[in-house]
N, C-alpha and C. Protein backbone atom coordinates (compact mmCIF):
# COMPACT_ATOMS: atom_id res chain seq x y z
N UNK A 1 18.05 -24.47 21.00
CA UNK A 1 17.30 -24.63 22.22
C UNK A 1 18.12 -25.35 23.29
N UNK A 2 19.33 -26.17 22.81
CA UNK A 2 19.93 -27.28 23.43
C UNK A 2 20.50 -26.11 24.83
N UNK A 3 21.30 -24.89 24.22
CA UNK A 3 22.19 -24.01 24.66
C UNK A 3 21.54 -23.71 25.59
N UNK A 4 20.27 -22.75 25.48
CA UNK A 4 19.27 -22.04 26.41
C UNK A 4 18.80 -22.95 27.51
N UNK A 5 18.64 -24.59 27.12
CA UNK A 5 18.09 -24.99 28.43
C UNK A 5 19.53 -25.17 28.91
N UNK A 6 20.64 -25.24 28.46
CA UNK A 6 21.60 -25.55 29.49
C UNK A 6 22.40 -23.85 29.90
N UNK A 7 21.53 -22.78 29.40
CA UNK A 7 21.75 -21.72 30.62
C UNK A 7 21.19 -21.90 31.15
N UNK A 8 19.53 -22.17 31.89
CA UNK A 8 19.04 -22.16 32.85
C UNK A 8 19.65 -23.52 33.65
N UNK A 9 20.26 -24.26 33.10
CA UNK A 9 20.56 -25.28 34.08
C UNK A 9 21.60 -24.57 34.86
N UNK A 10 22.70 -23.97 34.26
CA UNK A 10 23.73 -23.48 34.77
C UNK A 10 23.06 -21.81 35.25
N UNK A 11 21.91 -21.42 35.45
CA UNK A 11 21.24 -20.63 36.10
C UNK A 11 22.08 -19.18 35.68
N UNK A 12 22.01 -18.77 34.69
CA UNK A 12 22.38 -18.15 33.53
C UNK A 12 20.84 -17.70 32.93
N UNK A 13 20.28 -17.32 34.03
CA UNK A 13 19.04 -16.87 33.45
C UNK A 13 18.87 -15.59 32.76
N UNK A 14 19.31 -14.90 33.05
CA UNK A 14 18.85 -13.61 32.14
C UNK A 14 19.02 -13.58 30.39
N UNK A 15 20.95 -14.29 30.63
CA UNK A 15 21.35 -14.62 29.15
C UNK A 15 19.95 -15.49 27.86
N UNK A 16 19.62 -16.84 29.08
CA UNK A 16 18.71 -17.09 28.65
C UNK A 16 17.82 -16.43 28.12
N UNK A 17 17.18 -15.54 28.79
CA UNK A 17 15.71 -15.05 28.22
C UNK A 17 16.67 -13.54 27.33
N UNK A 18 17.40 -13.33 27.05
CA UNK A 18 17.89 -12.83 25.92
C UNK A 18 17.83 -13.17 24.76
N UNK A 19 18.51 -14.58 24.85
CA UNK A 19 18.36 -15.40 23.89
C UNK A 19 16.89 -15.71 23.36
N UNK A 20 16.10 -16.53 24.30
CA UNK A 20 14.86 -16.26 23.79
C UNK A 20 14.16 -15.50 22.78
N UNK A 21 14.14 -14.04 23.88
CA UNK A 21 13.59 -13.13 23.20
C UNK A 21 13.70 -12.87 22.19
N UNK A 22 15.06 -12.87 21.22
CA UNK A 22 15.69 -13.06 20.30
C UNK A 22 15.02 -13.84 19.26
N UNK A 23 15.16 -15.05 19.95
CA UNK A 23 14.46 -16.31 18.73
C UNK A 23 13.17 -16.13 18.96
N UNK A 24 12.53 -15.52 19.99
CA UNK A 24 10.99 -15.25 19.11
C UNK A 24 10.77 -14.59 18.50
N UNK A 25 11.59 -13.98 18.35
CA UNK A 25 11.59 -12.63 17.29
C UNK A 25 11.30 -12.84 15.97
N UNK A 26 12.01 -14.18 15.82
CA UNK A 26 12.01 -15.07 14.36
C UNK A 26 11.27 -15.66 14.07
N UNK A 27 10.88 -16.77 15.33
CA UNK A 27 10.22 -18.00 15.79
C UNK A 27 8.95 -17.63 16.67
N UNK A 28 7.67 -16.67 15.97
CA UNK A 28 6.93 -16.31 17.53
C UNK A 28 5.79 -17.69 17.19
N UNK A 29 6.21 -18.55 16.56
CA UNK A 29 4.90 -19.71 16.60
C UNK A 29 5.89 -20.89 17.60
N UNK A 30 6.69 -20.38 18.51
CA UNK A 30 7.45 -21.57 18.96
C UNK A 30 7.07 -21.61 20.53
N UNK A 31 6.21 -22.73 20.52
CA UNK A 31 5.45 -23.24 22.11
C UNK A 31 6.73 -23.49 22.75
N UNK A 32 7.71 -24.43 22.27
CA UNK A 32 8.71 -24.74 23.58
C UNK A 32 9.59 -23.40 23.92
N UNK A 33 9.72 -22.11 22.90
CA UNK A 33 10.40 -21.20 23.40
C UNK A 33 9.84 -20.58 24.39
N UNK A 34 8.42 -19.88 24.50
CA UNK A 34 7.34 -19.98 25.04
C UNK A 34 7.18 -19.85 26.40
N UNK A 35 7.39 -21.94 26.14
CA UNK A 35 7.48 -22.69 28.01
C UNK A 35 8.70 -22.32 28.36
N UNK A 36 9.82 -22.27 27.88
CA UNK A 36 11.13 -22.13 28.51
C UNK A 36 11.35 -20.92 29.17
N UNK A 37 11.16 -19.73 28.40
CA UNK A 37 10.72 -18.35 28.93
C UNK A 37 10.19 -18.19 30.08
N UNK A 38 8.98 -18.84 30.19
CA UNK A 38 8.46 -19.22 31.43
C UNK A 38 9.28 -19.74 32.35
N UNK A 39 9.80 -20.55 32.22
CA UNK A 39 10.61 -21.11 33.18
C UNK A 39 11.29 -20.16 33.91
N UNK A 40 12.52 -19.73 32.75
CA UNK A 40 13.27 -18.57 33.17
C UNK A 40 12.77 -17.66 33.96
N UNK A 41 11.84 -16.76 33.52
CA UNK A 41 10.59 -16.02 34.64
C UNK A 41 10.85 -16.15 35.91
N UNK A 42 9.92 -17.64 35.91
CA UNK A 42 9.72 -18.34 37.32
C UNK A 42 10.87 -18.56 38.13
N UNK A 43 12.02 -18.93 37.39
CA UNK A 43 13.17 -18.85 38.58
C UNK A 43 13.84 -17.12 39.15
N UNK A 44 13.08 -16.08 38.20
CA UNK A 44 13.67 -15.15 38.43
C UNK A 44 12.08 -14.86 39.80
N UNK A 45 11.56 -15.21 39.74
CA UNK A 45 10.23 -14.95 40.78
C UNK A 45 9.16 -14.26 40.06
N UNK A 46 9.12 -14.01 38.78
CA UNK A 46 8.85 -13.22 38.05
C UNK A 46 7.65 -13.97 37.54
N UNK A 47 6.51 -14.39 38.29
CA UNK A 47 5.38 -15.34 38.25
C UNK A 47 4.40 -14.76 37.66
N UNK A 48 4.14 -13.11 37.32
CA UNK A 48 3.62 -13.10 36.33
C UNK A 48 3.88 -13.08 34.53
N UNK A 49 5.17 -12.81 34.56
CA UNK A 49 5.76 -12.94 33.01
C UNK A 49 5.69 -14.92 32.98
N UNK A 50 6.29 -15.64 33.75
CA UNK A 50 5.82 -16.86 33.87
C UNK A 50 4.51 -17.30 33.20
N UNK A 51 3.72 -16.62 34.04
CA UNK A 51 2.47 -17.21 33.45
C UNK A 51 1.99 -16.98 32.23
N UNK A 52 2.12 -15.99 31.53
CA UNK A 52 1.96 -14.69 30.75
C UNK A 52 2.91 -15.78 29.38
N UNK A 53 3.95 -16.36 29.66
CA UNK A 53 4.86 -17.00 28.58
C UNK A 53 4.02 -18.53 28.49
N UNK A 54 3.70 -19.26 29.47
CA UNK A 54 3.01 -20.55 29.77
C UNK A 54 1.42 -20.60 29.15
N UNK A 55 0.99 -19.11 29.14
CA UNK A 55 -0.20 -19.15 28.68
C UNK A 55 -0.08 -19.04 26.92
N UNK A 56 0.99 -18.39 26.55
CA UNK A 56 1.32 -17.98 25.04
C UNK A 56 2.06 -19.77 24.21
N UNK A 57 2.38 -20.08 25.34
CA UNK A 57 2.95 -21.90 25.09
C UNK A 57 1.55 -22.36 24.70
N UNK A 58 0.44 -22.20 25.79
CA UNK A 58 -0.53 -23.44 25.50
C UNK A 58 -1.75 -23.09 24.60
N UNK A 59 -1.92 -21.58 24.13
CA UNK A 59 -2.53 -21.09 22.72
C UNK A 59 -1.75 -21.62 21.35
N UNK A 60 -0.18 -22.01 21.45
CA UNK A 60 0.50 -22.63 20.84
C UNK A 60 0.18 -23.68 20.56
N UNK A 61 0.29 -24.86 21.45
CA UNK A 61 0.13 -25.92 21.52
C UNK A 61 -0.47 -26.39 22.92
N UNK A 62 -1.69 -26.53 22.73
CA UNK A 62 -2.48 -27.26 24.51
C UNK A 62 -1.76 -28.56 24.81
N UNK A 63 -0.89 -29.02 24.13
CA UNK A 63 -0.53 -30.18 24.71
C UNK A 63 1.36 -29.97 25.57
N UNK A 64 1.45 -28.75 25.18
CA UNK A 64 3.05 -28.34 25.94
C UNK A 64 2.88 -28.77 27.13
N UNK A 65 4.04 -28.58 27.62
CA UNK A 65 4.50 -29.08 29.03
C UNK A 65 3.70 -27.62 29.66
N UNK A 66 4.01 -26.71 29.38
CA UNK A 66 3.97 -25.50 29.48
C UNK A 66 2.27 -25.90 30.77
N UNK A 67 1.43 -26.37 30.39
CA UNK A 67 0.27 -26.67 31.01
C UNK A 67 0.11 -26.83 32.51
N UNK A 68 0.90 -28.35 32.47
CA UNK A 68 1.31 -28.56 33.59
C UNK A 68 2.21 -27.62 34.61
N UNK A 69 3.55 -26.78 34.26
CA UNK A 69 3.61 -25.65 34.88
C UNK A 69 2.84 -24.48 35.10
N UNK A 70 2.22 -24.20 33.86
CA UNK A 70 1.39 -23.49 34.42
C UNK A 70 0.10 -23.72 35.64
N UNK A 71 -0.16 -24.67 35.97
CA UNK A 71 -0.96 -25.17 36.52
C UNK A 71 -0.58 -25.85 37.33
N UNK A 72 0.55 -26.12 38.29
CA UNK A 72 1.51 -26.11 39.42
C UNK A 72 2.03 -24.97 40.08
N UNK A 73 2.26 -23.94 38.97
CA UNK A 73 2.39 -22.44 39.34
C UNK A 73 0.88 -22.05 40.35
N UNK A 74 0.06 -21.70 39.49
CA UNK A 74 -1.15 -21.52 40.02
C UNK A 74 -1.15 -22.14 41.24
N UNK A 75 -1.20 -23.42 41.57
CA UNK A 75 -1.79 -24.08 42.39
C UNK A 75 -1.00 -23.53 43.34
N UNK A 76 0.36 -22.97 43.58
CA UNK A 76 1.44 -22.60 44.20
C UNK A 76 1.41 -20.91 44.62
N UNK A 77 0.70 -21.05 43.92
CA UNK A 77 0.11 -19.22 44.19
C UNK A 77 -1.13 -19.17 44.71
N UNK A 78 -2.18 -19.82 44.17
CA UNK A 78 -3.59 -20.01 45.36
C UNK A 78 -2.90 -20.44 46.89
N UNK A 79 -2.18 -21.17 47.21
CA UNK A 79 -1.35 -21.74 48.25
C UNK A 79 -1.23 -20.71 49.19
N UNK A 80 -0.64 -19.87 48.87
CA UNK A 80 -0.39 -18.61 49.70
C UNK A 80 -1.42 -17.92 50.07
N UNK A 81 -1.85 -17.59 51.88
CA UNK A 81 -2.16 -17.06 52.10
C UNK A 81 -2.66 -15.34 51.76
N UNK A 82 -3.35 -14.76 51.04
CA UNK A 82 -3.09 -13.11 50.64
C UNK A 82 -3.38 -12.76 52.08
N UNK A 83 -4.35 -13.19 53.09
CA UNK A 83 -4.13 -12.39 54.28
C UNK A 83 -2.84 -11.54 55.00
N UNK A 84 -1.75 -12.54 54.37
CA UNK A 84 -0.81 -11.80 55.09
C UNK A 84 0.35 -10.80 54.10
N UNK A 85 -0.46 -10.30 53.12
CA UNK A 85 -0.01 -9.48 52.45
C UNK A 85 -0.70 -8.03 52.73
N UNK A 86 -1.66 -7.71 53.38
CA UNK A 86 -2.28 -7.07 53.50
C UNK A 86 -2.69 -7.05 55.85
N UNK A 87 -1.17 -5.91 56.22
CA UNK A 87 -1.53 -6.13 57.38
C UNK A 87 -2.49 -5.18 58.05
C-alpha cells in the first residue's frame, strides 16, 4: 500500500489504480484499497468511480477515512450550480 500511496503522491495515477485493481482482486475485503481508489478517481475527475470506491470503503468499514471524503466530495458536488449545465 506504502508504493500506491506514493504513486498518487508522485501523481502516477493510473499506475496506481492498476495496481489497485490488481490487489482487489486478491484483497476485495480491503476498505483502505477501496478509499485509495477513490482517491485516484477523484484526482482523475472521475467523481463518479470516486464515489462508487468510497461507498465500497464504508460497507467495508463505516469508520474509513473513506467517509469523510466521501462526504466532502458530495458536499463539493451539491456546490455546483446544475443550472449552468443545462443552457
Amino acid at each position: 500500500m506504502e508504493q500506491i500511496r506514493q504513486l498518487l503522491k508522485d501523481n502516477q495515477v493510473e499506475e496506481a489504480i492498476r495496481r489497485l485493481d490488481s490487489f482487489l482482486q486478491e484483497h476485495p475485503d480491503s476498505d483502505e484499497a477501496f478509499y485509495l481508489r477513490g482517491n485516484a478517481y477523484r484526482k482523475l475527475g472521475n467523481f463518479q468511480q470516486a464515489l462508487n470506491n468510497y461507498l465500497s470503503a464504508i460497507d467495508l468499514n463505516p469508520e474509513s477515512p473513506a467517509k469523510q471524503a466521501h462526504d466532502m466530495l458530495m458536499d463539493i458536488l451539491d456546490f455546483y450550480d446544475k443550472q449552468l449545465y443545462n443552457p
